[in-house]
PDB file of N, CA and C in Angstrom:
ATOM      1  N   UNK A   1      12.791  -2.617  20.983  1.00  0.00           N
ATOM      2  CA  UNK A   1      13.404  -1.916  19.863  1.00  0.00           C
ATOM      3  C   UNK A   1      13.221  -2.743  18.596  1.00  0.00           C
ATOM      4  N   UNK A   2      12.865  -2.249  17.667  1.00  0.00           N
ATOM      5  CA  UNK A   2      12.579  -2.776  16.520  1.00  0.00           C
ATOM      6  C   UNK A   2      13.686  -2.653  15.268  1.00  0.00           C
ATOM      7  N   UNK A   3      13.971  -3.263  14.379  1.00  0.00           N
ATOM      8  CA  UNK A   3      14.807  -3.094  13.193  1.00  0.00           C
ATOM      9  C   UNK A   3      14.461  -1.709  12.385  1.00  0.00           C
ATOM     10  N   UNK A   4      13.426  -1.131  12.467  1.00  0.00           N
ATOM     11  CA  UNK A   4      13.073   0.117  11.838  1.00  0.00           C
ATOM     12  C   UNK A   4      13.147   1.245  12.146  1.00  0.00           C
ATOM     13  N   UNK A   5      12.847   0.814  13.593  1.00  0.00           N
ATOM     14  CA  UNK A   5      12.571   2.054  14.623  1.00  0.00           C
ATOM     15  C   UNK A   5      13.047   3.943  13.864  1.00  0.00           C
ATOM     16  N   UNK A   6      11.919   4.411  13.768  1.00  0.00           N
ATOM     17  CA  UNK A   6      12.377   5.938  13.576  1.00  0.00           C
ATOM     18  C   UNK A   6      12.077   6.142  12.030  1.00  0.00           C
ATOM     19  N   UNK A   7      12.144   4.911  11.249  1.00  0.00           N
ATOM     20  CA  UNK A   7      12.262   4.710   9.650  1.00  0.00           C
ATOM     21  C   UNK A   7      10.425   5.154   9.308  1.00  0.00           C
ATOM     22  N   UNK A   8      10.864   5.269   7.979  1.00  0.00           N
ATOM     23  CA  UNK A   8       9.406   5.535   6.960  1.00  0.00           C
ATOM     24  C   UNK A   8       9.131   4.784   6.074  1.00  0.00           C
ATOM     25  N   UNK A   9       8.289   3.676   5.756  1.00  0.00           N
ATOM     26  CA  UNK A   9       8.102   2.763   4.403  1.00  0.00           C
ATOM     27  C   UNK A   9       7.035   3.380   3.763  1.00  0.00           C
ATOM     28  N   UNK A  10       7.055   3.609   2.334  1.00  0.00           N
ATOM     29  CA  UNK A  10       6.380   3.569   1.486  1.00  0.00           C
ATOM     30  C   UNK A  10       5.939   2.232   1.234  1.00  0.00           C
ATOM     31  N   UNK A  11       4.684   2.549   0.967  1.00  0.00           N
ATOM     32  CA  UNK A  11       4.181   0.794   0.344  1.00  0.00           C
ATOM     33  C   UNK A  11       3.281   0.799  -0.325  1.00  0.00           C
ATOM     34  N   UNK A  12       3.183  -0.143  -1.847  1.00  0.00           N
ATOM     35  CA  UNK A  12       2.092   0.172  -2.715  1.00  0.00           C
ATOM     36  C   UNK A  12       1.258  -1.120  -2.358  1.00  0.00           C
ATOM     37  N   UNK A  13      -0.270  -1.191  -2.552  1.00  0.00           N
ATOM     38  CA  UNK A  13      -0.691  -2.616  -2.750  1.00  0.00           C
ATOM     39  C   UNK A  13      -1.433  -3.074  -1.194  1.00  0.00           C
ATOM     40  N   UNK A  14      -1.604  -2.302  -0.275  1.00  0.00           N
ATOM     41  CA  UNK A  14      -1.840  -2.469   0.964  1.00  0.00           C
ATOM     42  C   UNK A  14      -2.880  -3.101   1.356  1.00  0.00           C
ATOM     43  N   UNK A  15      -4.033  -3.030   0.615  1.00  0.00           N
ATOM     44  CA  UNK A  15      -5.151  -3.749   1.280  1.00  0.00           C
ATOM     45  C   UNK A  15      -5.299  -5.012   1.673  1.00  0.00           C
ATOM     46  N   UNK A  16      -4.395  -6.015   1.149  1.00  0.00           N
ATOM     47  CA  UNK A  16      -4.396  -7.180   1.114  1.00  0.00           C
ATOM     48  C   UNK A  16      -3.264  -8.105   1.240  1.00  0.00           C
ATOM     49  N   UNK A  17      -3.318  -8.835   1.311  1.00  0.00           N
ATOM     50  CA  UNK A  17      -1.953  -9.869   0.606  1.00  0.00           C
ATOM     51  C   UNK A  17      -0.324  -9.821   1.040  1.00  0.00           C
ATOM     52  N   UNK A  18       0.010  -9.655  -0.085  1.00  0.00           N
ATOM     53  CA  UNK A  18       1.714  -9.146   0.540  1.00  0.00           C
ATOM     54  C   UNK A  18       1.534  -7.955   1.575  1.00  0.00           C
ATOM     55  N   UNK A  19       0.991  -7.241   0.228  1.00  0.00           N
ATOM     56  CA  UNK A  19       1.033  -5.394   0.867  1.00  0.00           C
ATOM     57  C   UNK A  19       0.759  -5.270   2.364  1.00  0.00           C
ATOM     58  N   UNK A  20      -0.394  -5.779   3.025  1.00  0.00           N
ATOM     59  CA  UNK A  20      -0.849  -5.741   4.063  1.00  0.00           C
ATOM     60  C   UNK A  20       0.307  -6.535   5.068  1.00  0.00           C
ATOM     61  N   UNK A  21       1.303  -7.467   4.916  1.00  0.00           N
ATOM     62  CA  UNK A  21       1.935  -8.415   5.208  1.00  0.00           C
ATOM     63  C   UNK A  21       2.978  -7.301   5.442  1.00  0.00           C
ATOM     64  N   UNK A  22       3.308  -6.461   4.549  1.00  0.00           N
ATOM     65  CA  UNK A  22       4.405  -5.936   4.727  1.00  0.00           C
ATOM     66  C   UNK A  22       4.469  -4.799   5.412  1.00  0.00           C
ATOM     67  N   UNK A  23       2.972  -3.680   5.494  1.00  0.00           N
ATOM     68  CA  UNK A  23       2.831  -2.869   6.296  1.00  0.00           C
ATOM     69  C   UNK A  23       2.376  -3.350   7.649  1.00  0.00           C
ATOM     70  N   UNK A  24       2.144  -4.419   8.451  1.00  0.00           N
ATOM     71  CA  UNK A  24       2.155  -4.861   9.490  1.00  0.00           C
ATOM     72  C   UNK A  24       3.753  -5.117   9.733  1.00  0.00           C
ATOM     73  N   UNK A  25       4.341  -5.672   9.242  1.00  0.00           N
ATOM     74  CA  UNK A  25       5.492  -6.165   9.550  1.00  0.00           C
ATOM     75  C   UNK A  25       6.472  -5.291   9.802  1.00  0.00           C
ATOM     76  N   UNK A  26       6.778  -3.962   8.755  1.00  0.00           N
ATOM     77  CA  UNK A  26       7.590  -2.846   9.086  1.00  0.00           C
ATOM     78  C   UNK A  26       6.762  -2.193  10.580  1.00  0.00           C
ATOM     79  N   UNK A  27       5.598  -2.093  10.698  1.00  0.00           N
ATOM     80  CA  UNK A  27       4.724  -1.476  11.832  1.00  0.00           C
ATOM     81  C   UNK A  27       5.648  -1.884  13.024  1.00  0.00           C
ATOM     82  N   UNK A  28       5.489  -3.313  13.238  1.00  0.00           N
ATOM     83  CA  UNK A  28       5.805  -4.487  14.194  1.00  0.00           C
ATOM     84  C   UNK A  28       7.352  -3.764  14.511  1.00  0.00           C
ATOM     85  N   UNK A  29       8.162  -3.499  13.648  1.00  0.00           N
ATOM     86  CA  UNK A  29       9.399  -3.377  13.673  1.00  0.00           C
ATOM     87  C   UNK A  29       9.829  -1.860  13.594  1.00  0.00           C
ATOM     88  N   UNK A  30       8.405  -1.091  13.945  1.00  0.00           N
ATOM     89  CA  UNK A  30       9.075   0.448  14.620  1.00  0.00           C
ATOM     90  C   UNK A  30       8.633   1.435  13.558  1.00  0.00           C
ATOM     91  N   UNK A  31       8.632   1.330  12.092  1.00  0.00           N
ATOM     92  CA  UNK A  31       8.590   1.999  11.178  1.00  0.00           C
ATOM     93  C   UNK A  31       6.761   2.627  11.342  1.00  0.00           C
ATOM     94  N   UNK A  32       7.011   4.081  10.853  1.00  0.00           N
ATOM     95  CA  UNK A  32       5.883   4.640   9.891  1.00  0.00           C
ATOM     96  C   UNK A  32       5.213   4.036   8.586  1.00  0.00           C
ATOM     97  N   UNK A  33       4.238   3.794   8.305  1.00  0.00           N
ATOM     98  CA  UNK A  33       3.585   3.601   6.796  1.00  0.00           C
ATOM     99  C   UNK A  33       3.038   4.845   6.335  1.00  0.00           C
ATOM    100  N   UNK A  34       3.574   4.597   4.857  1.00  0.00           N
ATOM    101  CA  UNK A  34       2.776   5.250   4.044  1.00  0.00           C
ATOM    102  C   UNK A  34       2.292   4.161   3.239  1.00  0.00           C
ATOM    103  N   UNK A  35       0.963   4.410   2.864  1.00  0.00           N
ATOM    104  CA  UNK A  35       0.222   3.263   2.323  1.00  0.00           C
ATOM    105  C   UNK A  35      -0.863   3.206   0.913  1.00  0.00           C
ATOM    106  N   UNK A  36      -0.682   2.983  -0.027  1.00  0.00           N
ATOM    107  CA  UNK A  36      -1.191   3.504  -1.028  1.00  0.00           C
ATOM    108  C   UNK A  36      -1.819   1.880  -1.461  1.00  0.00           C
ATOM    109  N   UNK A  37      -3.208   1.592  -1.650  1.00  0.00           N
ATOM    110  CA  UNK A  37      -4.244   0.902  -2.637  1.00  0.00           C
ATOM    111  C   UNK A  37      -4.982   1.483  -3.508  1.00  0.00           C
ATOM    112  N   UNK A  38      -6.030   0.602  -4.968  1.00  0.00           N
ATOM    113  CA  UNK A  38      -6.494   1.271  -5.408  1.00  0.00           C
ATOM    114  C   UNK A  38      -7.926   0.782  -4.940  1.00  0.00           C
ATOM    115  N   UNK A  39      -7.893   0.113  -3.673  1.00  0.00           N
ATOM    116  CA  UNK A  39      -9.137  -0.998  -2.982  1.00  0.00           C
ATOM    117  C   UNK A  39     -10.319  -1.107  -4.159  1.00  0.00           C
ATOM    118  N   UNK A  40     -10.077  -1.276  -5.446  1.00  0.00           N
ATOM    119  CA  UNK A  40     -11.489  -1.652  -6.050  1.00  0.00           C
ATOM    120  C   UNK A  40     -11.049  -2.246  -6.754  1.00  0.00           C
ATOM    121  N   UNK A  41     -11.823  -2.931  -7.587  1.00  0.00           N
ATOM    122  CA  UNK A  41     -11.434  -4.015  -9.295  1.00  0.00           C
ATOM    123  C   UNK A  41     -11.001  -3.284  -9.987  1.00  0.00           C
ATOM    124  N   UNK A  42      -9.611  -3.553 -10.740  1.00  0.00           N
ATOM    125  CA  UNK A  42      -9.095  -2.503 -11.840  1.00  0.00           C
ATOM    126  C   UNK A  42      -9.253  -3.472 -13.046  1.00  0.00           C
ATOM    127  N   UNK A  43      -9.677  -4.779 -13.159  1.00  0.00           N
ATOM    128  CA  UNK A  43      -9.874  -5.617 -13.957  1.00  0.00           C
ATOM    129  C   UNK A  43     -10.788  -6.226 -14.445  1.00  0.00           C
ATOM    130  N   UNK A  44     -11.205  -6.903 -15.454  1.00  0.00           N
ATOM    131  CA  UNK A  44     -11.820  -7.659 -15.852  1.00  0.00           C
ATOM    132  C   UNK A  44     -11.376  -9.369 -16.256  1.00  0.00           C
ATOM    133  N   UNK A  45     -10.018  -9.066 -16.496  1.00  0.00           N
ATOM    134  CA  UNK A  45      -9.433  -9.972 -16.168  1.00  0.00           C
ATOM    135  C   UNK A  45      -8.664 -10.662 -15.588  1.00  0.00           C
ATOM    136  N   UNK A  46      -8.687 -10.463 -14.020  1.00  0.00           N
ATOM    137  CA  UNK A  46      -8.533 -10.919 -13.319  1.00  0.00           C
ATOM    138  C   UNK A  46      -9.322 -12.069 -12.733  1.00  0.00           C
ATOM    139  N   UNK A  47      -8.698 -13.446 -12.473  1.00  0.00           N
ATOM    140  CA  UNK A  47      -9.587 -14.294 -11.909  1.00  0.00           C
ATOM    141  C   UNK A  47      -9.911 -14.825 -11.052  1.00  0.00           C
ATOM    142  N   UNK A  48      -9.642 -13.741  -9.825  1.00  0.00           N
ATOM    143  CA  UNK A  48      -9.528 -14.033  -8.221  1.00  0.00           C
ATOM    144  C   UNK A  48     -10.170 -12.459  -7.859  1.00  0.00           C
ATOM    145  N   UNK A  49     -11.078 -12.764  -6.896  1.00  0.00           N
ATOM    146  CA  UNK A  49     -11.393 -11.405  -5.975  1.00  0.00           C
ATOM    147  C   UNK A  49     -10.324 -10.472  -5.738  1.00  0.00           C
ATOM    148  N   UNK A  50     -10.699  -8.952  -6.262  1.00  0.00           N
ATOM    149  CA  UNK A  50      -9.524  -8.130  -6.494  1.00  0.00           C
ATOM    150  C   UNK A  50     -10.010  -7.289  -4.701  1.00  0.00           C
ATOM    151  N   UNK A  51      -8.925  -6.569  -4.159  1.00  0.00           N
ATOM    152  CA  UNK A  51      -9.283  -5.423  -2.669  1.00  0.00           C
ATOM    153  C   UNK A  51     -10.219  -4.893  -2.847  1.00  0.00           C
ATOM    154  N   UNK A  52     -11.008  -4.555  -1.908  1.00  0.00           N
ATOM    155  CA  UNK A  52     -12.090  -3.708  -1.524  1.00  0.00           C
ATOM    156  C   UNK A  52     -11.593  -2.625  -0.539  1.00  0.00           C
ATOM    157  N   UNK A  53     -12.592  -1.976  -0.167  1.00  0.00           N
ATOM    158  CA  UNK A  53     -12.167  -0.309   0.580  1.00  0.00           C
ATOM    159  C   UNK A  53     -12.246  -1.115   1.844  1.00  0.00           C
ATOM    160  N   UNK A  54     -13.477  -2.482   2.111  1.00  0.00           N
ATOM    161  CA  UNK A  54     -13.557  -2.713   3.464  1.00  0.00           C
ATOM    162  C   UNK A  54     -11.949  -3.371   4.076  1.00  0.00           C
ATOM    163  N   UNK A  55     -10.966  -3.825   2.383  1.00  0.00           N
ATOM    164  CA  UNK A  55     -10.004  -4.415   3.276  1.00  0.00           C
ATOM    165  C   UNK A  55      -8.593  -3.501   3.105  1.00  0.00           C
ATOM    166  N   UNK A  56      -9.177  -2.634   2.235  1.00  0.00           N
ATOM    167  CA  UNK A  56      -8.165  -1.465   2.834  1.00  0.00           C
ATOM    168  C   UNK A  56      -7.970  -0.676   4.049  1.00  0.00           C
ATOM    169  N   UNK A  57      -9.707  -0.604   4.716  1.00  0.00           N
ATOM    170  CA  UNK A  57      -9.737  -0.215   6.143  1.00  0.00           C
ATOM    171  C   UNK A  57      -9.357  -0.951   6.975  1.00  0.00           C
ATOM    172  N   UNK A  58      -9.301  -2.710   6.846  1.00  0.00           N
ATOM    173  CA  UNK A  58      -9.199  -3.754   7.707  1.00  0.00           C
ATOM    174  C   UNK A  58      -7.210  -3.501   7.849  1.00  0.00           C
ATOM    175  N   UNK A  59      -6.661  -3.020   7.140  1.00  0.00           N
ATOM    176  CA  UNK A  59      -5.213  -2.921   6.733  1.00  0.00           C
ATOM    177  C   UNK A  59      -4.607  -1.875   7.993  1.00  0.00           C
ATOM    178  N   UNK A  60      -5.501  -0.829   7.730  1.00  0.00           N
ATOM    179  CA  UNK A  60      -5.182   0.378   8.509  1.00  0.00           C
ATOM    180  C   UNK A  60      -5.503   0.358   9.834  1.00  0.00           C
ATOM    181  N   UNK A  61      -6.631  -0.528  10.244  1.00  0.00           N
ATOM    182  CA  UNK A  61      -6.794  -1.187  11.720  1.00  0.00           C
ATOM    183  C   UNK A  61      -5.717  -2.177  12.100  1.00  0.00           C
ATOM    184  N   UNK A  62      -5.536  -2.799  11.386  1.00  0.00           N
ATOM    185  CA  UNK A  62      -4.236  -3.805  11.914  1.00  0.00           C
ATOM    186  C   UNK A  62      -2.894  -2.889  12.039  1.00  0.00           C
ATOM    187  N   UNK A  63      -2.793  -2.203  11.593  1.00  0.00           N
ATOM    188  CA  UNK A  63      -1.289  -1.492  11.901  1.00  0.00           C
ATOM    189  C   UNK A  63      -1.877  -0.347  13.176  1.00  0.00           C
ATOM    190  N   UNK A  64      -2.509   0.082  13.164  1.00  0.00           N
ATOM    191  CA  UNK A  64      -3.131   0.908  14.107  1.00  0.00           C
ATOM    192  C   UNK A  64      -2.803  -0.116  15.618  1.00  0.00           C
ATOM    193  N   UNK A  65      -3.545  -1.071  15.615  1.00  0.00           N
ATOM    194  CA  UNK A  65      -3.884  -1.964  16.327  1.00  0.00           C
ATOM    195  C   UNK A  65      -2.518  -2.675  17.186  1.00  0.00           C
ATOM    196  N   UNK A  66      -1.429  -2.760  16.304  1.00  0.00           N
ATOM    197  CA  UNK A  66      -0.114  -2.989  16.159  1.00  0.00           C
ATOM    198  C   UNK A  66       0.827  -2.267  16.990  1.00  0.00           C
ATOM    199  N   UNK A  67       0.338  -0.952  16.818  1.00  0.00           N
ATOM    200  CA  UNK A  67       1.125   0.060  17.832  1.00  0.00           C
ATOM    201  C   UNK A  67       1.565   1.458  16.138  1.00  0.00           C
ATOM    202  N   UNK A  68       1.628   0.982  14.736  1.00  0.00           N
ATOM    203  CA  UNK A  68       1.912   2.052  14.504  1.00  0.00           C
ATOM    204  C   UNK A  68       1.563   2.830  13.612  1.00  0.00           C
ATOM    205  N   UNK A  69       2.343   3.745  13.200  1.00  0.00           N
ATOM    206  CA  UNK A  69       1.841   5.037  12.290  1.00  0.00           C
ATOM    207  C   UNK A  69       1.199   5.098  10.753  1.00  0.00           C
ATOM    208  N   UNK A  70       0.049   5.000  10.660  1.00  0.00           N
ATOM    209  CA  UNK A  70      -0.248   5.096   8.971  1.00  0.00           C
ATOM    210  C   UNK A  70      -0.860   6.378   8.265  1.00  0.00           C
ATOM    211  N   UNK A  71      -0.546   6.795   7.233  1.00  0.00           N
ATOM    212  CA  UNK A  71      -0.750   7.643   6.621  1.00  0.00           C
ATOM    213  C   UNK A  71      -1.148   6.821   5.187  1.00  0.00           C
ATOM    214  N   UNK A  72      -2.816   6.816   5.405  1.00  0.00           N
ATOM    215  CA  UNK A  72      -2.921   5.572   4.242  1.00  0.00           C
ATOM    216  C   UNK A  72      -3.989   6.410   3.150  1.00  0.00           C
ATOM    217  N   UNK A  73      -3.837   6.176   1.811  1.00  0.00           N
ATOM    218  CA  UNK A  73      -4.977   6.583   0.943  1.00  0.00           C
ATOM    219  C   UNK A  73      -5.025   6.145  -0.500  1.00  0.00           C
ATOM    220  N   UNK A  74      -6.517   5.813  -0.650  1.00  0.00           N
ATOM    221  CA  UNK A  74      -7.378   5.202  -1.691  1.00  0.00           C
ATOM    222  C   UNK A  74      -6.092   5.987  -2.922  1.00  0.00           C
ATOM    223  N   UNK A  75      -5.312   5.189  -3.626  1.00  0.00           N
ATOM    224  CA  UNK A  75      -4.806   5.732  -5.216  1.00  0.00           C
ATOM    225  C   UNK A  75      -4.254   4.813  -5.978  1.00  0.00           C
ATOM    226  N   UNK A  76      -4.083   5.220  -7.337  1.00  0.00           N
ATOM    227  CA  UNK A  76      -3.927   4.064  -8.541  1.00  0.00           C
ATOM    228  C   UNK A  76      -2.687   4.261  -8.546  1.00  0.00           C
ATOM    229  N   UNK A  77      -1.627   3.409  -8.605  1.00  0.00           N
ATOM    230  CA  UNK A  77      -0.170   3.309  -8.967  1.00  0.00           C
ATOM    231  C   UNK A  77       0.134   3.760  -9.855  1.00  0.00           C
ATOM    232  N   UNK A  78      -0.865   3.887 -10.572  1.00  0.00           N
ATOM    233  CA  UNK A  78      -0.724   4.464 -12.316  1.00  0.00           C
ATOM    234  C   UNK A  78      -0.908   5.963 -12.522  1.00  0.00           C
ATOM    235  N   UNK A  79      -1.028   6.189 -11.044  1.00  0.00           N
ATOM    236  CA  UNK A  79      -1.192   8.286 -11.218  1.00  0.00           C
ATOM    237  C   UNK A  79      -0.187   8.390 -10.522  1.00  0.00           C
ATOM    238  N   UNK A  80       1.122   9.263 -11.273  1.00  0.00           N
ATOM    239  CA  UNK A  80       1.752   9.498 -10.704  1.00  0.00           C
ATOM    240  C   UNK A  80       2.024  10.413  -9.612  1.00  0.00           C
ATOM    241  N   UNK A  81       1.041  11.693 -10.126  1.00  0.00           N
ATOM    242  CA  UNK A  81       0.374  12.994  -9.093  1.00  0.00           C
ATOM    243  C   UNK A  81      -0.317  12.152  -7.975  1.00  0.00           C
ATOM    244  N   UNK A  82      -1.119  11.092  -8.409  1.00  0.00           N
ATOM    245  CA  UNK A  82      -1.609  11.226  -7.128  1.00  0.00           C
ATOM    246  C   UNK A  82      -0.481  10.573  -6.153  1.00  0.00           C
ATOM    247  N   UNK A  83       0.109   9.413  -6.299  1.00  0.00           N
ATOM    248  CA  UNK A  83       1.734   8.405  -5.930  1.00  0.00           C
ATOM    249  C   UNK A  83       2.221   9.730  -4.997  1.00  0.00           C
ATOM    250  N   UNK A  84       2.566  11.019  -5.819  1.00  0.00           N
ATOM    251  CA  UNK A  84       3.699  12.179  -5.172  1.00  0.00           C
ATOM    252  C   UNK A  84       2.608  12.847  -4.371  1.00  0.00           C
ATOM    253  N   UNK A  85       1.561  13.223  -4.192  1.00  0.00           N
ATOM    254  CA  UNK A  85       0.727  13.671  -3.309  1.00  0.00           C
ATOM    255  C   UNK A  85       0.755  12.947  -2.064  1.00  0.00           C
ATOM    256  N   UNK A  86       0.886  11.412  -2.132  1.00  0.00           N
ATOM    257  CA  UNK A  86       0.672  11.231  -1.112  1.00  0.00           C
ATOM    258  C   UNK A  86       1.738  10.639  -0.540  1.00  0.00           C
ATOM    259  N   UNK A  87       2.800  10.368  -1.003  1.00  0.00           N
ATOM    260  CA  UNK A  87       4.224  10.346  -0.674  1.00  0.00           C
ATOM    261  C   UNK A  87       4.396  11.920   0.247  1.00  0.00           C
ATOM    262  N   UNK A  88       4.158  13.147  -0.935  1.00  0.00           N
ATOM    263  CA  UNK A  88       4.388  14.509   0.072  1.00  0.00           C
ATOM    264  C   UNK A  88       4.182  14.595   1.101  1.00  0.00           C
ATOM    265  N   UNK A  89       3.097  14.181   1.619  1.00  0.00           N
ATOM    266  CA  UNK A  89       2.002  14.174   2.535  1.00  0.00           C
ATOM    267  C   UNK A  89       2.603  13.506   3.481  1.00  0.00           C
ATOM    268  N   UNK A  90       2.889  12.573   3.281  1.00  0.00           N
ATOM    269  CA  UNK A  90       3.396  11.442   4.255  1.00  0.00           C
ATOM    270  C   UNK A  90       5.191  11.812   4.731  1.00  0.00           C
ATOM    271  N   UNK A  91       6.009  12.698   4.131  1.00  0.00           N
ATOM    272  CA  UNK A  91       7.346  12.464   4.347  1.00  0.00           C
ATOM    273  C   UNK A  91       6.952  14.330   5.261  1.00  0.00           C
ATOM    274  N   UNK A  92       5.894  15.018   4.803  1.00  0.00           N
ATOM    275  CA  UNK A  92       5.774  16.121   5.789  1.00  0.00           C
ATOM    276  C   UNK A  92       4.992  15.846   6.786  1.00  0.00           C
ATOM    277  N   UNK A  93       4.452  14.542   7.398  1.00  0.00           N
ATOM    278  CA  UNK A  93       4.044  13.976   8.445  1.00  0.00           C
ATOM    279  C   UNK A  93       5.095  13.516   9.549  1.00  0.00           C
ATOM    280  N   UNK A  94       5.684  12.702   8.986  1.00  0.00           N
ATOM    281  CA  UNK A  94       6.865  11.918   9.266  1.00  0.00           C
ATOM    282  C   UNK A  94       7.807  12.334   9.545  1.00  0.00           C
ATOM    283  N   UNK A  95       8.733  13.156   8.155  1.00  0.00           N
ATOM    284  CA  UNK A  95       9.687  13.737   8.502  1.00  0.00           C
ATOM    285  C   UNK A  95      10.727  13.436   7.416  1.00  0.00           C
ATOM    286  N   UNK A  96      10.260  12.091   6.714  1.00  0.00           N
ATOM    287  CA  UNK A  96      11.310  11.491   5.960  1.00  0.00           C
ATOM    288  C   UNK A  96      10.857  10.537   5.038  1.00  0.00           C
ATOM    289  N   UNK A  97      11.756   9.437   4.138  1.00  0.00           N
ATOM    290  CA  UNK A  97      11.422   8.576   3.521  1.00  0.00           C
ATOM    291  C   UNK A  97      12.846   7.854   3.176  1.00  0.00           C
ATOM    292  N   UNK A  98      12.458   6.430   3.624  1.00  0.00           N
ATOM    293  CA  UNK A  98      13.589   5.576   3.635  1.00  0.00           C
ATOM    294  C   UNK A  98      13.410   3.825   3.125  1.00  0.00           C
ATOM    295  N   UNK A  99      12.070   3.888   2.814  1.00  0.00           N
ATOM    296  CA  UNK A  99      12.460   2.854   2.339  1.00  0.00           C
ATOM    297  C   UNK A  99      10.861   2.871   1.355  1.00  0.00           C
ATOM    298  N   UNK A 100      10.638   1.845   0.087  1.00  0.00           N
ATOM    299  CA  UNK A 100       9.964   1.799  -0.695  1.00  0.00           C
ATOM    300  C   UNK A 100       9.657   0.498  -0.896  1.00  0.00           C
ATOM    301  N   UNK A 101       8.835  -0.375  -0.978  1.00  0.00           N
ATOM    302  CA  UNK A 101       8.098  -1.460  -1.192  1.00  0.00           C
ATOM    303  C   UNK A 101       6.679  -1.052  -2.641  1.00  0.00           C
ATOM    304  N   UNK A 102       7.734  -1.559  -3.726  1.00  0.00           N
ATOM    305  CA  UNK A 102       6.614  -1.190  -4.334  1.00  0.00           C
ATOM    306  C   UNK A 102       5.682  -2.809  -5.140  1.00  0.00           C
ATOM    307  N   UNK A 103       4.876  -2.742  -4.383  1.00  0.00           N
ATOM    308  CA  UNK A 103       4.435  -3.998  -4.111  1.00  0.00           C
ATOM    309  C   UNK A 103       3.324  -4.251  -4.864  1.00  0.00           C
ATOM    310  N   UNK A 104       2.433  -3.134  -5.422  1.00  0.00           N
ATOM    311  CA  UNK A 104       0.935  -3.566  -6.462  1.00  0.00           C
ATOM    312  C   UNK A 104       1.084  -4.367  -7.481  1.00  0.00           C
ATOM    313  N   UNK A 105       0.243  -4.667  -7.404  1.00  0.00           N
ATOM    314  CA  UNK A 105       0.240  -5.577  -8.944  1.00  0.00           C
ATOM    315  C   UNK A 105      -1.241  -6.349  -8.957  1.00  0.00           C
ATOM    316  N   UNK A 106      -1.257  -6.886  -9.874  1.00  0.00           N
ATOM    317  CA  UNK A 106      -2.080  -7.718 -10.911  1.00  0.00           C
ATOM    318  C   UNK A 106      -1.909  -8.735 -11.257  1.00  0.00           C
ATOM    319  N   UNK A 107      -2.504 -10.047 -11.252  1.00  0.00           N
ATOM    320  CA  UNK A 107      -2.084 -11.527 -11.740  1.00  0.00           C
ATOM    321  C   UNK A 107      -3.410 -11.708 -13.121  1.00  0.00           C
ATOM    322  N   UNK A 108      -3.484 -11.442 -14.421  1.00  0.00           N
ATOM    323  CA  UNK A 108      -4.174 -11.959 -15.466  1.00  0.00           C
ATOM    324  C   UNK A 108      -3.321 -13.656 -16.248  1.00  0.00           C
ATOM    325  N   UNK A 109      -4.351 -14.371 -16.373  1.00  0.00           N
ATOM    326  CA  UNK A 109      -4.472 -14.697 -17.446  1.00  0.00           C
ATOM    327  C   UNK A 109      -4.840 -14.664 -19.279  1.00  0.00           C
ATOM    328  N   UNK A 110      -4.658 -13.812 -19.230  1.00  0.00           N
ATOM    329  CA  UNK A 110      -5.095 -13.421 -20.701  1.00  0.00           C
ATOM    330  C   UNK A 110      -4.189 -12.638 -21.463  1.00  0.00           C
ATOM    331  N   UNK A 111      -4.028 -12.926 -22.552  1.00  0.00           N
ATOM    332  CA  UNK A 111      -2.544 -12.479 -23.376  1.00  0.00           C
ATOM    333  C   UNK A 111      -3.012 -10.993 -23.507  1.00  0.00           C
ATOM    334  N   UNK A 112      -1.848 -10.220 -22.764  1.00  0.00           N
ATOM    335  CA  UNK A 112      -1.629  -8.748 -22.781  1.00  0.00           C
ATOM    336  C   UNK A 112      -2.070  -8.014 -23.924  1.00  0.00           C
ATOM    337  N   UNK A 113      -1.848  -8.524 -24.923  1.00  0.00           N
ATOM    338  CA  UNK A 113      -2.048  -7.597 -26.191  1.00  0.00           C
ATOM    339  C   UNK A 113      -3.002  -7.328 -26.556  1.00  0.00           C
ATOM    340  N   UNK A 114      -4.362  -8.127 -26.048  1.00  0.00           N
ATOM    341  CA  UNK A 114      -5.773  -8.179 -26.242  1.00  0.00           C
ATOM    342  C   UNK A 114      -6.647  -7.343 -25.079  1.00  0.00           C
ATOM    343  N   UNK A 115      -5.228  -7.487 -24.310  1.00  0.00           N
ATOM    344  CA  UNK A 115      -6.595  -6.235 -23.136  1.00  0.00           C
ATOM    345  C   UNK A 115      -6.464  -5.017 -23.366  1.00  0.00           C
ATOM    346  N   UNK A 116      -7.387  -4.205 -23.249  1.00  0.00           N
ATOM    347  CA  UNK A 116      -7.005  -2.987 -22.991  1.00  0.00           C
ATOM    348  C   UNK A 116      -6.517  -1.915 -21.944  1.00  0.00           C
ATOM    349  N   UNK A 117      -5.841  -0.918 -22.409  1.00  0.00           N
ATOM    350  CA  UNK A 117      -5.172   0.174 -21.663  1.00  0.00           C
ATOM    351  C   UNK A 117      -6.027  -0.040 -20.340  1.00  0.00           C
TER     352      UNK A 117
END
């Protein structure tokens, strides 16, 4: 029996890193994923290797692999249509939605005001 068991996580940021850390971990502990990356470079200034699609798939094999449920797909945090599409999708899979990890992000060096939109 797991701490989740029966539960639904939303999670942004999955391909990698935390994200991936955290959709294994709710997995481990019973829960459904829903799983949202944007697996490509959204930057230029970024100064570390940004996700790829191969480690957004590597994400969805490990929870698979794990024993559990993913409902995972390629989207930008920054669309909100697409965010509620696949939230929909996932809570009429499931059944529900109970918990949210909103986990994407970005690490720049370069003063905000100079990058663009």
């Amino acid at each position: 029996m797991g701490e989740f068991d029966g539960k639904v996580v939303f999670i942004t940021g999955i391909a990698r890193g935390q994200g991936r850390n955290h959709a294994l971990r709710f997995a481990r502990e019973g829960a459904s994923i829903i799983g949202v990356d944007i697996a490509r470079p959204v930057s230029d200034y970024t100064t570390y290797t940004q996700a790829t699609g191969e480690d957004f798939d590597e994400t969805v094999r490990l929870v698979e692999e794990a024993g559990g449920k993913i409902i995972a797909r390629v989207a930008d945090v920054r669309d909100s249509a697409a965010l509620k599409a696949v939230v929909d999708e996932g809570v009429h899979q499931f059944g529900r939605l109970d918990v949210v990890v909103a986990n994407a992000g970005i690490c720049t060096w370069n003063r905000f005001w100079e990058m663009p939109d």
